[in-house]
N, C-alpha and C. Protein backbone atom coordinates (compact mmCIF):
# COMPACT_ATOMS: atom_id res chain seq x y z
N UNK A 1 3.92 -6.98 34.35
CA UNK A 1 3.67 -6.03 33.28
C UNK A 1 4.47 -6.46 32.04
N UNK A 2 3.91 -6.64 30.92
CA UNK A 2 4.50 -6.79 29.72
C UNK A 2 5.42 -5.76 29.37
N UNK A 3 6.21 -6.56 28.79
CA UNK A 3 7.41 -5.18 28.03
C UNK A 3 7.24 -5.28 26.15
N UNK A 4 7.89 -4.58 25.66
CA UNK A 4 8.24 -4.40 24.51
C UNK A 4 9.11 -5.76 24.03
N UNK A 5 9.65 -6.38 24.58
CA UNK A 5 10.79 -7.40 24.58
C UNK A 5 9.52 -8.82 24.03
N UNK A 6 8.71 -8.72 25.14
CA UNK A 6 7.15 -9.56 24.93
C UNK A 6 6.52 -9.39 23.65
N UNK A 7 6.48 -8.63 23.26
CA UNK A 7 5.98 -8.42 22.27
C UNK A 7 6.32 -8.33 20.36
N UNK A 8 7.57 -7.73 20.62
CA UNK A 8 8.11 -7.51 19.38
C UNK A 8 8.63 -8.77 18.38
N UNK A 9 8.72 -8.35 17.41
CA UNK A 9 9.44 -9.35 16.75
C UNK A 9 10.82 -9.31 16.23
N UNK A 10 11.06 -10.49 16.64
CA UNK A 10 12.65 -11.00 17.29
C UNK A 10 13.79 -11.10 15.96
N UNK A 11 12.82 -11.47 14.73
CA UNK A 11 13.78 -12.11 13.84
C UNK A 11 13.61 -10.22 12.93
N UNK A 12 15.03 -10.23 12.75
CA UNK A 12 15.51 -8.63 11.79
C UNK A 12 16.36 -9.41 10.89
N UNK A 13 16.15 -9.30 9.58
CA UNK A 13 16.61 -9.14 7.84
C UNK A 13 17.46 -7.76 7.68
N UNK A 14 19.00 -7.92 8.04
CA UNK A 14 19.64 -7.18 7.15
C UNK A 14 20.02 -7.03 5.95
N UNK A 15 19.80 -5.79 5.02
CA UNK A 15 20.41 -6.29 4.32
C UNK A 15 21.12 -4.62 4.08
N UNK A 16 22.61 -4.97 3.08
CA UNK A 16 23.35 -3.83 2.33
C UNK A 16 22.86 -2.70 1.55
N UNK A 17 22.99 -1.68 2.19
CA UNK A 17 22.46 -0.53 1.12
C UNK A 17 22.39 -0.91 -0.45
N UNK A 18 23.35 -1.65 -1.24
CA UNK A 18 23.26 -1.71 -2.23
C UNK A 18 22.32 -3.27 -2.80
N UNK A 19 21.70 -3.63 -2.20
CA UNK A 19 20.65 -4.50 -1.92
C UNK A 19 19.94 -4.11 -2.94
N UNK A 20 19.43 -5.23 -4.15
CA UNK A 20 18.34 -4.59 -5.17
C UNK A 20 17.21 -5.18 -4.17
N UNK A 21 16.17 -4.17 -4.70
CA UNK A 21 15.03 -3.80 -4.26
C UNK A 21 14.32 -5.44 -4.55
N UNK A 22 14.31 -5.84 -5.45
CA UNK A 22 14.23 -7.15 -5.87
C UNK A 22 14.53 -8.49 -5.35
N UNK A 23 15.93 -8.13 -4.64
CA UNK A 23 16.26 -9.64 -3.89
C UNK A 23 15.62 -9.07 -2.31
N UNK A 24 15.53 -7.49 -1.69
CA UNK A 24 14.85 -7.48 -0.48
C UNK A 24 13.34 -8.23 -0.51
N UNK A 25 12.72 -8.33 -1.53
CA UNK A 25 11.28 -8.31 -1.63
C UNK A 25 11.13 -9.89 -1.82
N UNK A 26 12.12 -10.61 -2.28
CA UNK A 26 12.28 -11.85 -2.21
C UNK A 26 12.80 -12.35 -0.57
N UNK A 27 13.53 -11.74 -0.03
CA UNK A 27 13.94 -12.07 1.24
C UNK A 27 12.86 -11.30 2.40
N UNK A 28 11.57 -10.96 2.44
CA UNK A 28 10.59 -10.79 3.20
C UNK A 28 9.49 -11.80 2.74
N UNK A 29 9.93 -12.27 1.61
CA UNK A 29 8.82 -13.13 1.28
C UNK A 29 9.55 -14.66 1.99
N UNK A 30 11.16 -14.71 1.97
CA UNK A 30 10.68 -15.74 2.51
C UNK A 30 11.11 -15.75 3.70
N UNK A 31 11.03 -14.70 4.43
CA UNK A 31 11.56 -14.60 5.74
C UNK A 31 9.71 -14.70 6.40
N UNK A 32 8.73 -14.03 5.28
CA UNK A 32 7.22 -14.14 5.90
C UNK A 32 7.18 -12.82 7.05
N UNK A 33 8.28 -11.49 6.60
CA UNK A 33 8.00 -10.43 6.96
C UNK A 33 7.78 -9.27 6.02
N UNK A 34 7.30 -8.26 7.15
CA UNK A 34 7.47 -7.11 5.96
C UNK A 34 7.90 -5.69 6.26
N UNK A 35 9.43 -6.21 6.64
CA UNK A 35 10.47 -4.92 6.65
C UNK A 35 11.81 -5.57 6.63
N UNK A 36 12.84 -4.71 6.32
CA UNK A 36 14.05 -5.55 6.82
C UNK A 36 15.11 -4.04 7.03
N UNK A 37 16.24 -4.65 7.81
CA UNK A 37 16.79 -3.19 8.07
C UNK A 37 18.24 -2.75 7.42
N UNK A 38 18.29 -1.62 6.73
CA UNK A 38 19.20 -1.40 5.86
C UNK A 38 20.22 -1.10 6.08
N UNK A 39 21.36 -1.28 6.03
CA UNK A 39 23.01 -1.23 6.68
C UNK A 39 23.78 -0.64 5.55
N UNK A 40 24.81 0.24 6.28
CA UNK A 40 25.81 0.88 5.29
C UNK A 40 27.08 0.52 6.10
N UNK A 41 27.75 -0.50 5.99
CA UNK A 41 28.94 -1.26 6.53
C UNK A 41 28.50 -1.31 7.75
N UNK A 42 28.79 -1.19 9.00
CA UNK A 42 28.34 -1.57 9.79
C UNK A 42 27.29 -0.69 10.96
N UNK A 43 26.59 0.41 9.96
CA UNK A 43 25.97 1.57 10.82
C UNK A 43 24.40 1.00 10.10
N UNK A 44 23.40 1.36 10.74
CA UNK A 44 22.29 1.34 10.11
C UNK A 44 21.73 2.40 9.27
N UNK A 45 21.09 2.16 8.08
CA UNK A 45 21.30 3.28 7.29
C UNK A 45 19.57 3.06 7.37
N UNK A 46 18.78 2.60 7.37
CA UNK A 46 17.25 2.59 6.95
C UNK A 46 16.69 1.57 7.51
N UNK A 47 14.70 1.53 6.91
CA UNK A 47 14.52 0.51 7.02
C UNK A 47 13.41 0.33 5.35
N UNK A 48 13.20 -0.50 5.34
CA UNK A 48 12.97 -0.51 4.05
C UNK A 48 11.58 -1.54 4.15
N UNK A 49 10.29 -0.98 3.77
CA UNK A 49 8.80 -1.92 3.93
C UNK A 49 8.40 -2.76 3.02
N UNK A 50 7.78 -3.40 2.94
CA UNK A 50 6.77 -4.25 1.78
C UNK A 50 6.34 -2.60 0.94
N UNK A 51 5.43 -1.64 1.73
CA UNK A 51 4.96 -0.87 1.56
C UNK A 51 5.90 0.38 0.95
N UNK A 52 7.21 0.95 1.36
CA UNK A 52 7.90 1.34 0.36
C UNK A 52 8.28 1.02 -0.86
N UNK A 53 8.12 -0.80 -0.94
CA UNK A 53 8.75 -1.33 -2.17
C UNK A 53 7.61 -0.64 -3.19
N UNK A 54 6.51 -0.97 -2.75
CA UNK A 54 5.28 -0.69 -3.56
C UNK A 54 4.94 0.76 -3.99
N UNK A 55 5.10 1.45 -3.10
CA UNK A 55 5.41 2.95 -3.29
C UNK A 55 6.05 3.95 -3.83
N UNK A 56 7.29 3.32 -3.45
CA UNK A 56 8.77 4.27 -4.36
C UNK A 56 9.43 3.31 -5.31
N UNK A 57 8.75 2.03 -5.94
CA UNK A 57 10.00 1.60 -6.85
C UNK A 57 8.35 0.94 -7.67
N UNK A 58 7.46 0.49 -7.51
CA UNK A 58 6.90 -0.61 -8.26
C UNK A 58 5.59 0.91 -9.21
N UNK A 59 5.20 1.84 -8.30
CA UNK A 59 4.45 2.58 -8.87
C UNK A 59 5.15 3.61 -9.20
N UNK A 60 6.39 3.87 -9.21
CA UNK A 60 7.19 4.90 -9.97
C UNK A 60 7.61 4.14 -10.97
N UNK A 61 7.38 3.21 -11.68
CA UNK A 61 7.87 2.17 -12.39
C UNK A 61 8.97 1.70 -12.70
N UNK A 62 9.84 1.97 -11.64
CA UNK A 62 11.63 1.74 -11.84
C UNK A 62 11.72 -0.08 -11.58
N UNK A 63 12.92 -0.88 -12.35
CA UNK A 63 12.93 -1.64 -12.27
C UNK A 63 13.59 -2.21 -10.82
N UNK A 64 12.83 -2.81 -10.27
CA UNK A 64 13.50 -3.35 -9.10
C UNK A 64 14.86 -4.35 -9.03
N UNK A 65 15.24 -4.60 -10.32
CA UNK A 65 16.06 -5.41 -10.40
C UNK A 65 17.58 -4.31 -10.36
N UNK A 66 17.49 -3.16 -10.37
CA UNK A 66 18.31 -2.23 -10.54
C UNK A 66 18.03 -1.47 -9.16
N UNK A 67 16.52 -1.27 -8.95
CA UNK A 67 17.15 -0.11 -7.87
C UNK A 67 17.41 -0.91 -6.44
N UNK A 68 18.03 -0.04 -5.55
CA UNK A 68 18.72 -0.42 -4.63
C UNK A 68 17.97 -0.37 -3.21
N UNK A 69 17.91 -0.86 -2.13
CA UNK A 69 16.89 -0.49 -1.18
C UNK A 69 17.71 0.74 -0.20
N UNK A 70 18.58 0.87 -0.37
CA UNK A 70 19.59 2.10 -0.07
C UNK A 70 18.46 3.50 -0.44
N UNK A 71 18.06 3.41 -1.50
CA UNK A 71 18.09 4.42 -2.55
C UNK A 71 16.19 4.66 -2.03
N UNK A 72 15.82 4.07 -1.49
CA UNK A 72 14.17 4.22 -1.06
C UNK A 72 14.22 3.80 0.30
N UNK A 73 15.02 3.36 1.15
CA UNK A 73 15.03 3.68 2.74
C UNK A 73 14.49 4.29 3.22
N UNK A 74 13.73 4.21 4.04
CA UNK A 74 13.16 5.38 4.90
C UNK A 74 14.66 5.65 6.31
N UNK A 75 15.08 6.51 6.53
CA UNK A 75 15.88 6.89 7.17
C UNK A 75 16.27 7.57 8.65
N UNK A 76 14.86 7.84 8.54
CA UNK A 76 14.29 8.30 9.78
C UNK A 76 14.05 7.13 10.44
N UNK A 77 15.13 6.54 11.55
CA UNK A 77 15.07 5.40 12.40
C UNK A 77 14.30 5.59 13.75
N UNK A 78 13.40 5.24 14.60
CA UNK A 78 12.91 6.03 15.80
C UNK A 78 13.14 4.57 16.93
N UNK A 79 13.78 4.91 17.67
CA UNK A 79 13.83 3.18 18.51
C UNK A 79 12.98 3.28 19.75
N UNK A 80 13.40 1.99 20.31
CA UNK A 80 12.56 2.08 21.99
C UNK A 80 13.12 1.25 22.38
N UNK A 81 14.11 1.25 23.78
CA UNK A 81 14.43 0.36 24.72
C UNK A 81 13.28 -0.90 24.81
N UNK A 82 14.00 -2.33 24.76
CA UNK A 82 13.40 -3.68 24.75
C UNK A 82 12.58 -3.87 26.17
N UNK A 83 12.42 -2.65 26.96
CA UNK A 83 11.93 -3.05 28.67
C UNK A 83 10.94 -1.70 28.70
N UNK A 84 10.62 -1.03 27.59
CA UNK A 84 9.60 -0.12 27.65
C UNK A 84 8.33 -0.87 27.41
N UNK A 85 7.21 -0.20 28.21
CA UNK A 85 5.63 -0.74 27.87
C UNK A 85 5.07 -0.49 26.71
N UNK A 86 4.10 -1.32 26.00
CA UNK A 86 3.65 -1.32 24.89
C UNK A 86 2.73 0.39 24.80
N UNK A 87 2.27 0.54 25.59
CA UNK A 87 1.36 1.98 25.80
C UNK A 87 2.45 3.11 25.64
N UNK A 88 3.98 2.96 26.04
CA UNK A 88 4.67 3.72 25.62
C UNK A 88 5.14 3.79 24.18
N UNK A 89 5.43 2.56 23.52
CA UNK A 89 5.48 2.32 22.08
C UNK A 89 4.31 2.92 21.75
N UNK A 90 2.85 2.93 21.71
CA UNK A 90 2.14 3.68 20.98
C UNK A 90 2.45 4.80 21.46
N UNK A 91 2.57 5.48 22.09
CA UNK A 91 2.51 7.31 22.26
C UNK A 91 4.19 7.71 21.43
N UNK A 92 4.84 6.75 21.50
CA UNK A 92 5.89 7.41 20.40
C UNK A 92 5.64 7.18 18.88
N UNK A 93 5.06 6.00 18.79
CA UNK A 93 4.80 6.04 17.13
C UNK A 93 3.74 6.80 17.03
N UNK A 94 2.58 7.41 17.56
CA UNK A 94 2.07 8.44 17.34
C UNK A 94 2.49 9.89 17.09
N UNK A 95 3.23 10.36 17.94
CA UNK A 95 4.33 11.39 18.26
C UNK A 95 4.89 11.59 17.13
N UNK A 96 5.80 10.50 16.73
CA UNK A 96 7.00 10.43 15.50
C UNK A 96 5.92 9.90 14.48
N UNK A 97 5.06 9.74 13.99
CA UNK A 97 4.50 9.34 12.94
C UNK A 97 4.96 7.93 12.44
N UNK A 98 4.82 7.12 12.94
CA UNK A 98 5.61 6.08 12.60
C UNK A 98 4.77 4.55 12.45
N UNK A 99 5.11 3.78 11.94
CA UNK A 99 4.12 2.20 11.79
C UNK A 99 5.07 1.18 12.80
N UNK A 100 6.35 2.04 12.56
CA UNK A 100 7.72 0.58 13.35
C UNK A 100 8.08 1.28 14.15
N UNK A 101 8.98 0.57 14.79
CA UNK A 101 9.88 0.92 15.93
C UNK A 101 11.11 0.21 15.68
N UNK A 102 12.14 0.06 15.75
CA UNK A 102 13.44 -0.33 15.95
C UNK A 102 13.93 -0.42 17.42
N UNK A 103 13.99 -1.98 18.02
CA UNK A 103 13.98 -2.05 19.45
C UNK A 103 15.09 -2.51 19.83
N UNK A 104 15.94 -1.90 20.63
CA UNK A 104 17.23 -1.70 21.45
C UNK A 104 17.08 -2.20 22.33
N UNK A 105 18.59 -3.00 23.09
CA UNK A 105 18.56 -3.10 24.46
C UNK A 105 19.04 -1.80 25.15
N UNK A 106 19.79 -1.94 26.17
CA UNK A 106 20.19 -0.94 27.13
C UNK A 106 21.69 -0.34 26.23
N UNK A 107 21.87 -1.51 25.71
CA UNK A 107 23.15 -0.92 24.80
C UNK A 107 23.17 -0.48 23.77
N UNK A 108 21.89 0.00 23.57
CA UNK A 108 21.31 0.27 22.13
C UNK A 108 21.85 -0.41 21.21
N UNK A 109 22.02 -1.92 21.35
CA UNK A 109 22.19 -2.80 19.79
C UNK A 109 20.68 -2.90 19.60
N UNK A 110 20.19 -3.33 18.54
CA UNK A 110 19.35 -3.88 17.74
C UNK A 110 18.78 -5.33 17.99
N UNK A 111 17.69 -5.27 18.81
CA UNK A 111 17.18 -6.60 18.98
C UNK A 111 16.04 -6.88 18.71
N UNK A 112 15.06 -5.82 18.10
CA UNK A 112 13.81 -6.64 17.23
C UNK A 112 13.44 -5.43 16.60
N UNK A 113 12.33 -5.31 15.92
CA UNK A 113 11.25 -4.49 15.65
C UNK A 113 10.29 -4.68 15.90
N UNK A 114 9.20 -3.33 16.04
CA UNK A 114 8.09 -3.42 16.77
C UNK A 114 7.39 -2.94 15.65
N UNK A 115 5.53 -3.60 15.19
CA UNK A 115 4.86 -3.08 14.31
C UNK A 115 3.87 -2.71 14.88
N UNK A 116 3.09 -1.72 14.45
CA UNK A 116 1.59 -1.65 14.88
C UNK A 116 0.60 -2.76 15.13
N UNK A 117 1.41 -3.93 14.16
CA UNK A 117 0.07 -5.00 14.41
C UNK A 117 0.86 -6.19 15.21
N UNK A 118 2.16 -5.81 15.40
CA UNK A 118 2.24 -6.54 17.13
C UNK A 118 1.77 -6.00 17.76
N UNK A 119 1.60 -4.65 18.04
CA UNK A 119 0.83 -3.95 19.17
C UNK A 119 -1.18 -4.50 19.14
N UNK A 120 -1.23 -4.49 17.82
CA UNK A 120 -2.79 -4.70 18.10
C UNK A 120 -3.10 -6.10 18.57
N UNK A 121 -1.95 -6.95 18.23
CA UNK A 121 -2.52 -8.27 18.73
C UNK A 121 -2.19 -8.61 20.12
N UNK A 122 -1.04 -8.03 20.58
CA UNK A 122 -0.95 -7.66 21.86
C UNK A 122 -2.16 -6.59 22.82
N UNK A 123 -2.46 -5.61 22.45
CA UNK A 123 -3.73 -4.73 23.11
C UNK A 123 -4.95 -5.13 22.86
N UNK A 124 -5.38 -5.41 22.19
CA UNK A 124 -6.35 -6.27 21.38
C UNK A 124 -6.75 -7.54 20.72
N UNK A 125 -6.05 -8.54 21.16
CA UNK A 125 -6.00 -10.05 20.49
C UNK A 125 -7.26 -10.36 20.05
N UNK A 126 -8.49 -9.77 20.33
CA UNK A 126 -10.14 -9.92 19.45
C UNK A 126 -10.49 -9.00 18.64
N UNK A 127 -9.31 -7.96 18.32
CA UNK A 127 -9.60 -6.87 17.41
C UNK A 127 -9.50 -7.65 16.01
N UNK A 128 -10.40 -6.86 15.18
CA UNK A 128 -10.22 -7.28 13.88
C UNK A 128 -8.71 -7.17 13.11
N UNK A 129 -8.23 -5.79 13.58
CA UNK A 129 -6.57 -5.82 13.11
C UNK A 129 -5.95 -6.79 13.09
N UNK A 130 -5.87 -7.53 14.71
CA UNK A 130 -5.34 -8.47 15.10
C UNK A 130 -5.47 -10.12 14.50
N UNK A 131 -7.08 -10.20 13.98
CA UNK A 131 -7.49 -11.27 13.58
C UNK A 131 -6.78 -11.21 11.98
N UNK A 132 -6.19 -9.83 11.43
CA UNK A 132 -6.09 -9.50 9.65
C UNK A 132 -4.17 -10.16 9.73
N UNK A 133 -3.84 -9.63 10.94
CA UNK A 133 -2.64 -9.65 11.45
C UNK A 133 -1.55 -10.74 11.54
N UNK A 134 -2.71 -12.03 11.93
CA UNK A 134 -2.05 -13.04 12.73
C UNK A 134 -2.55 -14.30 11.55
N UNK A 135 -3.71 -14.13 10.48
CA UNK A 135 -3.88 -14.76 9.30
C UNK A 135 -2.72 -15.00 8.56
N UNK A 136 -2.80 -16.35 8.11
CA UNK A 136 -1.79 -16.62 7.07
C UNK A 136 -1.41 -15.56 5.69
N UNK A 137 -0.79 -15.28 5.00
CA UNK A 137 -0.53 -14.57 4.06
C UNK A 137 -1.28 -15.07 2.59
N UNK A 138 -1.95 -14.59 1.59
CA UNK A 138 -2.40 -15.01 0.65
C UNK A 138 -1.42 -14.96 -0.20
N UNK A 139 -0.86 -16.25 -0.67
CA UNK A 139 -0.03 -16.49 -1.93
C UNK A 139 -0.02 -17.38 -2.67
């Protein structure tokens, strides 16, 4: 049986609450993700999307070179043990409303994140999600 551990993705982008919004969006571009997770000394404070950047800083028209990814975090962290089944990851991001997961070991450190479209290419590897998913990035 597959776990969550199988599936997720391994590589996590910290960065400092006081992180401009600007150098995060540069460091998913070249990390070739799109989240990274936000730290306030050594506690986790957020996580911060491609899709928040676009949301709360680029169409509110604040300059990203100023604002902070602290300051548009989403904060509401929801995790899942690294040895839970993928069918359980969906019934909690359904539950909690959620696109990610933040994936823990047994010691609850931080050892990947989980997206919806790891899940689809995992449940579905001929789904169209999966095929939008696993495409190179247009840049």
């Amino acid at each position: 049986m597959r776990t969550i551990a199988d599936v997720m993705t391994k590589q996590v982008i910290y960065l400092p609450a006081e992180t401009t919004v600007d150098e995060a969006a540069q460091a998913m571009r070249k990390a070739d993700i799109g989240d990274v997770v936000v730290t306030d000394g050594p506690a986790l404070a957020g996580i911060v999307t491609d899709r928040d950047i676009v949301v709360r800083a680029v169409a509110e028209r604040v300059d990203p070179r100023r604002m902070t990814v602290g300051s548009i975090a989403s904060n509401r962290l929801v995790m899942i043990q690294e040895d839970a089944s993928p069918q359980e990851a969906v019934r909690l991001m359904r539950r909690r409303a959620v696109r990610r997961l933040l994936v823990c070991d047994t010691d609850r450190q931080l050892v990947g994140i989980l997206s919806l479209s790891d899940l689809a290419m995992h449940l579905d590897p001929s789904s169209v999600l999966s095929d939008i998913s696993e495409a190179s990035p247009n840049t």
